[in-house]
Protein backbone atom coordinates (compact mmCIF):
# COMPACT_ATOMS: atom_id res chain seq x y z
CA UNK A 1 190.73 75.21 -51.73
CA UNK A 2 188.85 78.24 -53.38
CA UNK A 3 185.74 75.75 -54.03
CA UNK A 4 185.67 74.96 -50.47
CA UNK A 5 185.95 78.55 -49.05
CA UNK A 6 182.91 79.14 -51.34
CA UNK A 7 180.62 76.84 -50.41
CA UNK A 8 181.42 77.40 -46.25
CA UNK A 9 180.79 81.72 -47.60
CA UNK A 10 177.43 80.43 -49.10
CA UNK A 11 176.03 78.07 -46.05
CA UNK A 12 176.86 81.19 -43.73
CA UNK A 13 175.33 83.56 -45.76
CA UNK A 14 172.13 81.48 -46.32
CA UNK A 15 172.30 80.72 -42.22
CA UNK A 16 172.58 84.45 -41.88
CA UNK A 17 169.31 85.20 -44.02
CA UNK A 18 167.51 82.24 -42.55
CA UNK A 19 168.23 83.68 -38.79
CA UNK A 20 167.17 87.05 -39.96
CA UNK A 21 163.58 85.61 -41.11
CA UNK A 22 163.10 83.85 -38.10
CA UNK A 23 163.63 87.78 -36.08
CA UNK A 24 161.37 89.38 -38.03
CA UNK A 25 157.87 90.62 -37.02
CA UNK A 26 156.83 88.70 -40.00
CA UNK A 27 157.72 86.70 -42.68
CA UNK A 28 157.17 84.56 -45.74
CA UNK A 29 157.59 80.83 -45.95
CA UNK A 30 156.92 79.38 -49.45
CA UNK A 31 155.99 76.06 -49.59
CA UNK A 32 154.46 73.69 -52.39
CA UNK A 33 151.16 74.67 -51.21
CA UNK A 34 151.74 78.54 -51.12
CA UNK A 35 153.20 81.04 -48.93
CA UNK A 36 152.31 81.27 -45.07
CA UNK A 37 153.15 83.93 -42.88
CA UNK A 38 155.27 83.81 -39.29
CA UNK A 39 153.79 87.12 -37.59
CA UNK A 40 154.25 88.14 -34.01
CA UNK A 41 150.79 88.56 -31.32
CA UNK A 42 150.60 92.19 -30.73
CA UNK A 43 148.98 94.01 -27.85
CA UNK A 44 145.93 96.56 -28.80
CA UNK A 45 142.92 97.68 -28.63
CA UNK A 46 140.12 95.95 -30.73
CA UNK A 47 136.69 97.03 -31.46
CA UNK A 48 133.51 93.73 -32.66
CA UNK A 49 131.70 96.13 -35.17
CA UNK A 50 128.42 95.07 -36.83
CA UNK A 51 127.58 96.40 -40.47
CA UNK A 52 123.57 97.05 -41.15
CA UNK A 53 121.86 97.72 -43.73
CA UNK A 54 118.24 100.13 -43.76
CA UNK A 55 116.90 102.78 -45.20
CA UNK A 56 116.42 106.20 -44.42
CA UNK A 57 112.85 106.79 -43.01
CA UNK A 58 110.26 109.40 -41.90
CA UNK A 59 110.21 110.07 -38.23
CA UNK A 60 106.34 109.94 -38.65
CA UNK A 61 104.32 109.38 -41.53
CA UNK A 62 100.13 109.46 -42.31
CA UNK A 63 98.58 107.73 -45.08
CA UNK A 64 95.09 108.74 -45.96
CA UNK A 65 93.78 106.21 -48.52
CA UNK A 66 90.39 107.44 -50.10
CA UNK A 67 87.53 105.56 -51.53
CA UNK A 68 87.64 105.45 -55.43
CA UNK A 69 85.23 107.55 -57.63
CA UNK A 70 84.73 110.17 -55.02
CA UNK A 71 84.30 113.74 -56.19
CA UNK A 72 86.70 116.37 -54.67
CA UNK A 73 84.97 119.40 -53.74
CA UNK A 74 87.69 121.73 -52.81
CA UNK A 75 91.95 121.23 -52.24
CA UNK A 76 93.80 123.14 -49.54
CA UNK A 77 97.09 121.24 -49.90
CA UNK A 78 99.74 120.79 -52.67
CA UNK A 79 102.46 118.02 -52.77
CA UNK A 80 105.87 120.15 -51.24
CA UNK A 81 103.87 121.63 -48.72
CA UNK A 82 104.31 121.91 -45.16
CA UNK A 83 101.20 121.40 -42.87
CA UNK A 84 100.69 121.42 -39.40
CA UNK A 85 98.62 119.06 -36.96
CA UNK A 86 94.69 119.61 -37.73
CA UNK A 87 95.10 120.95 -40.94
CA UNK A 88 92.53 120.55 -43.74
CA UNK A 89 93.66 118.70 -46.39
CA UNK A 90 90.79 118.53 -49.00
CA UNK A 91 87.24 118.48 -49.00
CA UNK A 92 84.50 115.88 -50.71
CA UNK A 93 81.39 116.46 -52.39
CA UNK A 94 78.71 115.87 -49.21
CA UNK A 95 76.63 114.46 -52.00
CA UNK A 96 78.66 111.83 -53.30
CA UNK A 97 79.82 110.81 -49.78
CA UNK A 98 76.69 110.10 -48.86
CA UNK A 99 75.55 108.17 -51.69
CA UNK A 100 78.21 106.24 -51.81
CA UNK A 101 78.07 105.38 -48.11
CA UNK A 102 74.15 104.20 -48.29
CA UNK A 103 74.76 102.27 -51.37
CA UNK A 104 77.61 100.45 -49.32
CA UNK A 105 74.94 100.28 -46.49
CA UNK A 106 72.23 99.06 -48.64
CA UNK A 107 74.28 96.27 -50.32
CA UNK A 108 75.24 95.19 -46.79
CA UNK A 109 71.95 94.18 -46.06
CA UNK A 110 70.45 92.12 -49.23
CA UNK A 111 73.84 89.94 -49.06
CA UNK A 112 73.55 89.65 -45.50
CA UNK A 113 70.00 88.36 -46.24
CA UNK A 114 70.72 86.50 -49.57
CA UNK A 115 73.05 84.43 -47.26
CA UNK A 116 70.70 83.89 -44.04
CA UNK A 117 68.36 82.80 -46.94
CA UNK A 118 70.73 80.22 -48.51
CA UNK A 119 71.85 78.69 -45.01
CA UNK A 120 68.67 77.98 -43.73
CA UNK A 121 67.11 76.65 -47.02
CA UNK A 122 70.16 74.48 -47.34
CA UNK A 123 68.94 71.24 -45.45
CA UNK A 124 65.39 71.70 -47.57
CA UNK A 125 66.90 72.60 -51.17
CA UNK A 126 68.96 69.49 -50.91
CA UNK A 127 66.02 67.00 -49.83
CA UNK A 128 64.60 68.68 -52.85
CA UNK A 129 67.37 67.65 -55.46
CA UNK A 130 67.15 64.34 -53.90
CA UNK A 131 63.23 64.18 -54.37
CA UNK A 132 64.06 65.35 -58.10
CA UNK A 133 66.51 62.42 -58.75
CA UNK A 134 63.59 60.05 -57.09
CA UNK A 135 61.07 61.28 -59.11
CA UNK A 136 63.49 61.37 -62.21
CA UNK A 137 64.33 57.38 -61.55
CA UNK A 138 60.89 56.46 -61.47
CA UNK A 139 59.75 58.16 -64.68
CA UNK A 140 62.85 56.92 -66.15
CA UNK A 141 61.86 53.39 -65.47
CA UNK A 142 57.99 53.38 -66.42
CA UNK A 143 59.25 54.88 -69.56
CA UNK A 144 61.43 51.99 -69.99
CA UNK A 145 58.91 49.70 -69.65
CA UNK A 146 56.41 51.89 -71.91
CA UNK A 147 59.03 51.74 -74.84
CA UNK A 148 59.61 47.64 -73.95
CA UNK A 149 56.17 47.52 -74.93
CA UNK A 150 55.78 49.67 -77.99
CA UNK A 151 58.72 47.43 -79.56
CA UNK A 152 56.99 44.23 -79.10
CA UNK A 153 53.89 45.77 -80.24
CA UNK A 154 55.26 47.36 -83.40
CA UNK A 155 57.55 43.54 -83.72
CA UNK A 156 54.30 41.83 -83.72
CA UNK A 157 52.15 44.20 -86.53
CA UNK A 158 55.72 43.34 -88.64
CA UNK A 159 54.31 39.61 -89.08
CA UNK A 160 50.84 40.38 -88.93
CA UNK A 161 50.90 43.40 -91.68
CA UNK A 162 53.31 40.60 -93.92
CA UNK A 163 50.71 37.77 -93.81
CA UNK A 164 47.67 40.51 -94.57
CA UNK A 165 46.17 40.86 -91.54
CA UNK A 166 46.18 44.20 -90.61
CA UNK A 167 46.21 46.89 -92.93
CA UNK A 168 49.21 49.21 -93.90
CA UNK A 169 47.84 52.27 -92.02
CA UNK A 170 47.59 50.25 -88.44
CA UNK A 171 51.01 48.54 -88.91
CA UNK A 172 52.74 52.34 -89.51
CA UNK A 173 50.56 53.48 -86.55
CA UNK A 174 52.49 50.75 -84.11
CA UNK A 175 55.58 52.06 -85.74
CA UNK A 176 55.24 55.85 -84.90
CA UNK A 177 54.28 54.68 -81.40
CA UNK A 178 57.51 52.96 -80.50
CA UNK A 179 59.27 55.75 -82.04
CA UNK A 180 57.52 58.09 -79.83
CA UNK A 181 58.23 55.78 -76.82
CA UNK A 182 61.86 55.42 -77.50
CA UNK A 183 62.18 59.61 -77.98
CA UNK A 184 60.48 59.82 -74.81
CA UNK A 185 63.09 56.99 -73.11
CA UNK A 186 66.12 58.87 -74.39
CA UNK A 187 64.51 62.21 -72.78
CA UNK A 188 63.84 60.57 -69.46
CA UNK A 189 67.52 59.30 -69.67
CA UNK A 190 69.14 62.72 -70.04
CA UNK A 191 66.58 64.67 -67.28
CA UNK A 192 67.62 61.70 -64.66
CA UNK A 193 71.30 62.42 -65.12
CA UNK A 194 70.72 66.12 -64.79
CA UNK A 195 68.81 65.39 -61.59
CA UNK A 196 72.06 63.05 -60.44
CA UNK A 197 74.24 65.55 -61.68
CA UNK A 198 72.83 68.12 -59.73
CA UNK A 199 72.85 65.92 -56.75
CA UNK A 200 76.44 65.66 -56.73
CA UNK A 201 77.42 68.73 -57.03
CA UNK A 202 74.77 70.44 -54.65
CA UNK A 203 77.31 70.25 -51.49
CA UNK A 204 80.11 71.87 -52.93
CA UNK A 205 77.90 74.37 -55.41
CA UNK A 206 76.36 75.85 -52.44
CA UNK A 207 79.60 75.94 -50.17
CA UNK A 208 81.08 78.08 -53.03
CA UNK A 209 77.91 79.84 -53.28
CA UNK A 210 78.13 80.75 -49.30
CA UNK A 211 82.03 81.42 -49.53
CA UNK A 212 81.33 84.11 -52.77
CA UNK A 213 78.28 85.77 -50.18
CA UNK A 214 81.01 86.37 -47.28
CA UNK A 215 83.45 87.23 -49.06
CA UNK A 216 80.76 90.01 -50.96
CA UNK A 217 80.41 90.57 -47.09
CA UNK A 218 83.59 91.33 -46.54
CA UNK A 219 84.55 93.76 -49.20
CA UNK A 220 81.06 95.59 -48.60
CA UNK A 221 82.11 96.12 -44.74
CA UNK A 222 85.26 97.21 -45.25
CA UNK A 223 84.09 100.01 -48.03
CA UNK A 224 81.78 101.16 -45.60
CA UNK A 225 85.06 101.25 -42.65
CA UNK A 226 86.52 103.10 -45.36
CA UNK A 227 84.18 105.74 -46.05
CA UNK A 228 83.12 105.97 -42.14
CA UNK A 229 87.33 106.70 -41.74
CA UNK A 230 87.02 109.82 -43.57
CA UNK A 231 86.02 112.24 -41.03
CA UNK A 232 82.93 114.80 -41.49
CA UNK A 233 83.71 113.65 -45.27
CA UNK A 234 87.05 116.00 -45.02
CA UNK A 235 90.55 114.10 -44.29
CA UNK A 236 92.80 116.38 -42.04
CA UNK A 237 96.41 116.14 -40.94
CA UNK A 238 97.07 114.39 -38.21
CA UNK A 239 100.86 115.20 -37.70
CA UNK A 240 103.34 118.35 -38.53
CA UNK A 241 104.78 117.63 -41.79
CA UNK A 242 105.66 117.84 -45.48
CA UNK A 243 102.94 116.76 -47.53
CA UNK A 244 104.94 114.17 -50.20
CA UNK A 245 102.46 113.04 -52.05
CA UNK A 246 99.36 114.89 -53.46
CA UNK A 247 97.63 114.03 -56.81
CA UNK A 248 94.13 115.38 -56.27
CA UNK A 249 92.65 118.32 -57.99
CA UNK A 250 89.22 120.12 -57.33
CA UNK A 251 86.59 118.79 -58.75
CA UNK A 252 87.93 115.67 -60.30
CA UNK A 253 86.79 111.98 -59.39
CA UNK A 254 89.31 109.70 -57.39
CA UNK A 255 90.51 106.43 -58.33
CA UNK A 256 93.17 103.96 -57.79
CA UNK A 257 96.29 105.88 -59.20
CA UNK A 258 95.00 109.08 -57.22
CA UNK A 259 93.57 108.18 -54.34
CA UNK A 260 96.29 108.38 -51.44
CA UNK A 261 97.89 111.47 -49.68
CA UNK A 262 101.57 110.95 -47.82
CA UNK A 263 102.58 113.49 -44.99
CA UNK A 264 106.23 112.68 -43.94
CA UNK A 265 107.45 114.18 -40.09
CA UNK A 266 110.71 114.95 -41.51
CA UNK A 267 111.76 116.80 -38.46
CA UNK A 268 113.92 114.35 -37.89
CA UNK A 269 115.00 111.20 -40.25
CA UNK A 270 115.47 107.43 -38.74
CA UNK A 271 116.66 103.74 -39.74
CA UNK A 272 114.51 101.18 -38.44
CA UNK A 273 116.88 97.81 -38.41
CA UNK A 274 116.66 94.37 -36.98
CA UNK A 275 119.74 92.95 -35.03
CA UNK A 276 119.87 89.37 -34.11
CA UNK A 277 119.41 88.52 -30.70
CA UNK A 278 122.81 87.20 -29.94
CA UNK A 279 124.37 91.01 -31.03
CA UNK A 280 121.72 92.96 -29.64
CA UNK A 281 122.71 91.91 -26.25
CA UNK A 282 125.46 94.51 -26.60
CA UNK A 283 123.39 97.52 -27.35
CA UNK A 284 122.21 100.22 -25.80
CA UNK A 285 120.07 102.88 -25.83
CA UNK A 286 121.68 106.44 -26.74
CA UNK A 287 124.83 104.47 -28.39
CA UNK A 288 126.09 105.65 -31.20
CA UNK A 289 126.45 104.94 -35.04
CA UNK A 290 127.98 105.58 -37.94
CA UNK A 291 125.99 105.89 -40.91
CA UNK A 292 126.92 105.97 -44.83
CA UNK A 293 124.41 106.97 -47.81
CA UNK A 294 124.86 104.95 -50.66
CA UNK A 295 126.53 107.09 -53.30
CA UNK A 296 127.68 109.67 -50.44
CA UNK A 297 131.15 108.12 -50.26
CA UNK A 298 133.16 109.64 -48.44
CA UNK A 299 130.36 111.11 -46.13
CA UNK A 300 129.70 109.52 -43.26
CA UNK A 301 126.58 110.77 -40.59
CA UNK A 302 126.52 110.56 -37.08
CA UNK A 303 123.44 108.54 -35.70
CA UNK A 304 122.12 107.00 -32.14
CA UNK A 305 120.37 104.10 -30.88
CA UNK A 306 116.87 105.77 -29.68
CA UNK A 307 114.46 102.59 -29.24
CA UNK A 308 115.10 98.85 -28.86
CA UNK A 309 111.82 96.89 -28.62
CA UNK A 310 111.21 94.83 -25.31
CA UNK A 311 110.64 91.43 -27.48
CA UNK A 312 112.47 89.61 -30.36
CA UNK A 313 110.65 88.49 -33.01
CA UNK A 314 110.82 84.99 -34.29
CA UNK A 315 113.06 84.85 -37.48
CA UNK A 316 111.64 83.99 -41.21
CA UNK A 317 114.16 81.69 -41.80
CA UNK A 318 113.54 78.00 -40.29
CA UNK A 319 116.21 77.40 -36.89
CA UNK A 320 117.55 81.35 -37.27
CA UNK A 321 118.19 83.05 -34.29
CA UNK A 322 115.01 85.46 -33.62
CA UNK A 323 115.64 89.55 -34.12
CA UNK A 324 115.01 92.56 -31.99
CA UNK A 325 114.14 95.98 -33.78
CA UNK A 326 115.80 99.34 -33.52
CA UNK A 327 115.44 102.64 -34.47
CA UNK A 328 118.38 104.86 -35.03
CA UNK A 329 117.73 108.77 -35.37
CA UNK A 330 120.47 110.56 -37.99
CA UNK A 331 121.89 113.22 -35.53
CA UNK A 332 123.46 115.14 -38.39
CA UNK A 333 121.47 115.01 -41.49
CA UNK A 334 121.58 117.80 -44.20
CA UNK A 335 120.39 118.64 -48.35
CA UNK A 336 121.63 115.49 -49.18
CA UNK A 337 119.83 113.05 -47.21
CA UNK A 338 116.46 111.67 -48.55
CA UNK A 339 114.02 109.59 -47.62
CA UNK A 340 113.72 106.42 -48.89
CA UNK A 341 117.95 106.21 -49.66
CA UNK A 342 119.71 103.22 -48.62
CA UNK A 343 122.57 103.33 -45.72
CA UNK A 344 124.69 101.18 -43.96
CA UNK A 345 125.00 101.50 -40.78
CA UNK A 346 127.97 100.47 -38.29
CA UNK A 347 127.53 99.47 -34.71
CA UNK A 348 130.46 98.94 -31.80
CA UNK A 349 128.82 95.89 -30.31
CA UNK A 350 132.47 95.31 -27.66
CA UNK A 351 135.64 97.15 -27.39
CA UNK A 352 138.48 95.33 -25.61
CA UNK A 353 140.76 97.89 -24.58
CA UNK A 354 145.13 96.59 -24.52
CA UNK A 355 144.42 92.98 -25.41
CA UNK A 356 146.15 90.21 -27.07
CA UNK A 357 145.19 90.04 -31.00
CA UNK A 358 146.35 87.95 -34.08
CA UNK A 359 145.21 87.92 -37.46
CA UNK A 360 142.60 85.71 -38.15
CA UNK A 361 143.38 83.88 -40.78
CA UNK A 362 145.45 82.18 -38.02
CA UNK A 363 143.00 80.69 -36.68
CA UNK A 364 142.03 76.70 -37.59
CA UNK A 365 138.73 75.11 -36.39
CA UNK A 366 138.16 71.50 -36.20
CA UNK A 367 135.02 69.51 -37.37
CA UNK A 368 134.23 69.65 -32.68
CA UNK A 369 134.10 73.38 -33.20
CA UNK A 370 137.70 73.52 -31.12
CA UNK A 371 139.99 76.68 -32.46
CA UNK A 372 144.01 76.39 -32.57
CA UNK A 373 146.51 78.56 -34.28
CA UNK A 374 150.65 77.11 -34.78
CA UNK A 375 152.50 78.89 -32.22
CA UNK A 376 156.17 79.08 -33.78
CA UNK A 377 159.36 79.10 -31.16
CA UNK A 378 162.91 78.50 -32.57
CA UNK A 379 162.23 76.68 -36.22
CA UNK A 380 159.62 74.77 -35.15
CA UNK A 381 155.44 75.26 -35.32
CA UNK A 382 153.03 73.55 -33.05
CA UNK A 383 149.41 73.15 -32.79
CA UNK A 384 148.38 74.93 -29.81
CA UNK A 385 144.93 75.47 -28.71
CA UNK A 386 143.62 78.55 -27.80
CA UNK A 387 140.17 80.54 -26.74
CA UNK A 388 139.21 83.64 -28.36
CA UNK A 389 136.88 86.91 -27.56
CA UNK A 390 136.03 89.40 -29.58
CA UNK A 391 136.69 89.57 -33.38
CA UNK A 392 136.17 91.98 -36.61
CA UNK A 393 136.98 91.46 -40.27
CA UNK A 394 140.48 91.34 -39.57
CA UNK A 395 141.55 90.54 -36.16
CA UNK A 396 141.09 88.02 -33.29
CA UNK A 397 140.84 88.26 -29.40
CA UNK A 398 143.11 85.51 -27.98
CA UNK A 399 142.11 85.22 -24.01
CA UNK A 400 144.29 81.90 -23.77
CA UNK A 401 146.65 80.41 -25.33
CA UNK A 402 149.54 83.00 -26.87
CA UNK A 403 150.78 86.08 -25.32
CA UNK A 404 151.73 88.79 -26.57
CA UNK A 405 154.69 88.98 -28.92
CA UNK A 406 154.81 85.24 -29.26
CA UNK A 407 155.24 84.04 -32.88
CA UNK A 408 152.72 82.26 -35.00
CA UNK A 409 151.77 80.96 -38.27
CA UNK A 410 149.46 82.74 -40.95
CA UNK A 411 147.09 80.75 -43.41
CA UNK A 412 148.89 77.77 -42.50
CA UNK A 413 148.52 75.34 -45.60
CA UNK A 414 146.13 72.11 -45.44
CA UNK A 415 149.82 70.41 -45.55
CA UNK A 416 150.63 71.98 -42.42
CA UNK A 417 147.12 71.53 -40.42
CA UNK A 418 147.68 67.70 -41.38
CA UNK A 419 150.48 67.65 -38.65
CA UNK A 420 150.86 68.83 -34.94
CA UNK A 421 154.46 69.83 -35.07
CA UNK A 422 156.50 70.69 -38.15
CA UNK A 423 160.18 71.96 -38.69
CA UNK A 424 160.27 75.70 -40.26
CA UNK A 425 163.00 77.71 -42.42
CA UNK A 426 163.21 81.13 -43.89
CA UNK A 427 162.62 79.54 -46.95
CA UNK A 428 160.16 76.53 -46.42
CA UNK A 429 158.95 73.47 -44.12
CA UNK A 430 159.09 69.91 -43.47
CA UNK A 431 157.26 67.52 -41.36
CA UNK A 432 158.84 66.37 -38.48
């Protein structure tokens, strides 16, 4: 009798837990697969973010790139400084400005004409090689039949000079003759494959020869652009700033590792990110952002949306959805911000103010792109489908579907997504 009382105690306490699961906002069920979660749909708001990342720019910047082995006459400017609009900057030796600029000039014009000279002799220099190979051929073949003779010649004193007819000096005479005639042959051989050679390769000899001339062209133009840039010979700043970079000296000679001055606007500092088309469509000029320096946790800046462009650009990546540019200004910056320092920013694309959310590892997709979660009620879990709106890292939008406070599963196991309706406990499953 004691037995039985136990085991009735023991079924009602494990119906007791069991019914206490199934009430709670959430729960565990541990199956062979893992654990899964019952939770409840709450009511709240929810906020789409996107995450960015940039780096933190100039508002305006000026890059003055000077020709190589220029002398500098005089320096007004010293990297740290601060400059306004029209300042000088440095001055160049007049001298060596102008030198340089007519030898760029002068260059110009003898490849200019070294090309006009090879285009229109093209069509006569090759009838030439061809008249060479011509002439080569027909030497080549007279000699052939000069040292065709000299052999029988020199065969025929052979016999003569061995029965006594002709003396020793006439038969060594026919010998250095064919000997000549057969050097001769061999040199007539190699000039007529020179002449074929040349041939050949005359098409693509002078297109390389035309392609080195423009490219000469080229270069020499865009030295000349170059030197013509530098105004009056004496560079000046354009824009209100900080000069950032400075390596010139008076008097020294410029070159490749000294040759470029930076002025940075950093009257204000920006991020300049692309968004793909599909999120900038909730954007907005004047909207605002949250920005985070990397290695400033903890910190967190205040920024707005101040430009989107008018047109997306196509993507890099082949079928990717094209991007739109921004610029965000840093409303807030202060000692610690830098340019060039990499942020991350965060945008509120949508905020859905008092809607119906779940967690979103509840929701399942199929291979048709259709979404479903497994709405629980009593101890039982169906497939139900169900649209969504907005979502973040965490939560989902549910628009249709589930209401608010209804139950539903959690990472629901492949075990469980294999059936439509299954049978649930406090303590595990089983397929219906």
């Amino acid at each position: 009798m004691k037995a039985k009382t136990k085991i009735v105690t023991a079924v009602a306490m494990i119906a007791v837990i069991a019914a206490a699961g199934i009430l709670s906002l959430a729960y565990y069920i541990t199956t062979k697969d893992g654990k899964v979660i019952v939770s409840r749909a709450a009511t709240k708001n929810l906020t789409q973010s996107l995450l960015l990342n940039g780096y933190i720019e100039a508002n305006n910047r000026q890059t003055i790139k000077l020709p190589s082995s220029i002398k500098i006459e005089q320096v007004f400017a010293a990297k740290g400084q601060d400059v306004q609009k029209g300042d000088p900057l440095i001055t160049l030796d007049d001298r060596e400005y102008k030198h340089r600029l007519n030898v760029e000039q002068i260059g110009l014009e003898k490849l200019q004409k070294e090309l006009q000279l090879l285009t229109s002799r093209t069509g006569s220099n090759k009838k030439d090689a061809e008249y060479a190979a011509a002439q080569c051929m027909i030497e080549l073949k007279n000699q052939e039949l000069e040292s065709a003779k000299a052999t029988v010649k020199y065969e025929q004193s052979t016999s003569l000079f061995e029965s006594g007819a002709i003396s020793k000096e006439e038969y060594a005479n026919t010998k250095d003759a064919m000997d000549k005639a057969n050097n001769l042959l061999e040199l007539r051989k190699i000039n007529y494959q020179k002449a074929v050679d040349n041939l050949k390769s005359f098409d693509s000899d002078n297109e390389e020869r035309i392609f080195n001339l423009k490219k000469d062209i080229e270069l020499a133009r865009e030295n000349i652009l170059n030197l013509d840039a530098i105004s009056d010979a004496n560079p000046k700043a354009e824009i209100a700033g900080r000069v950032v970079k400075m390596d010139l000296e008076n008097g020294i000679i410029t070159n490749d590792s000294n040759s470029t001055i930076i002025i940075d606007d950093l009257s204000r500092y920006v991020i300049n990110l692309k968004v793909k088309q599909n999120e900038s469509l909730y954007l907005e000029k004047g909207q605002s952002a949250a920005i985070r320096i990397k290695g400033l946790e903890g910190k967190e800046y205040i920024g707005k949306i101040e430009e989107i462009d008018d047109i997306a650009q196509p993507s890099e990546r082949s079928n990717g959805l094209s991007n739109v540019n921004i610029k965000i200004v840093v409303s807030d910056p202060d000692k610690f911000i830098k340019v060039g320092y990499q942020a991350e920013v965060k945008l509120d694309l949508r905020v859905k103010l008092d809607t119906v959310v779940v967690d979103y590892r509840a929701i399942v997709q199929d291979a048709d792109g259709n979404k479903y979660l497994y709405f629980v009620e009593g101890n039982e879990a169906q497939r139900r489908p169900v649209k969504t709106g907005v979502e973040n890292k965490f939560e989902v939008e549910i628009l249709e579907g589930i209401i608010a406070g209804d139950r539903y599963l959690i990472n629901p196991t492949e075990g469980i997504q294999d059936r439509d309706t299954i049978k649930i406990w406090g303590w595990g499953y089983e397929f219906r």
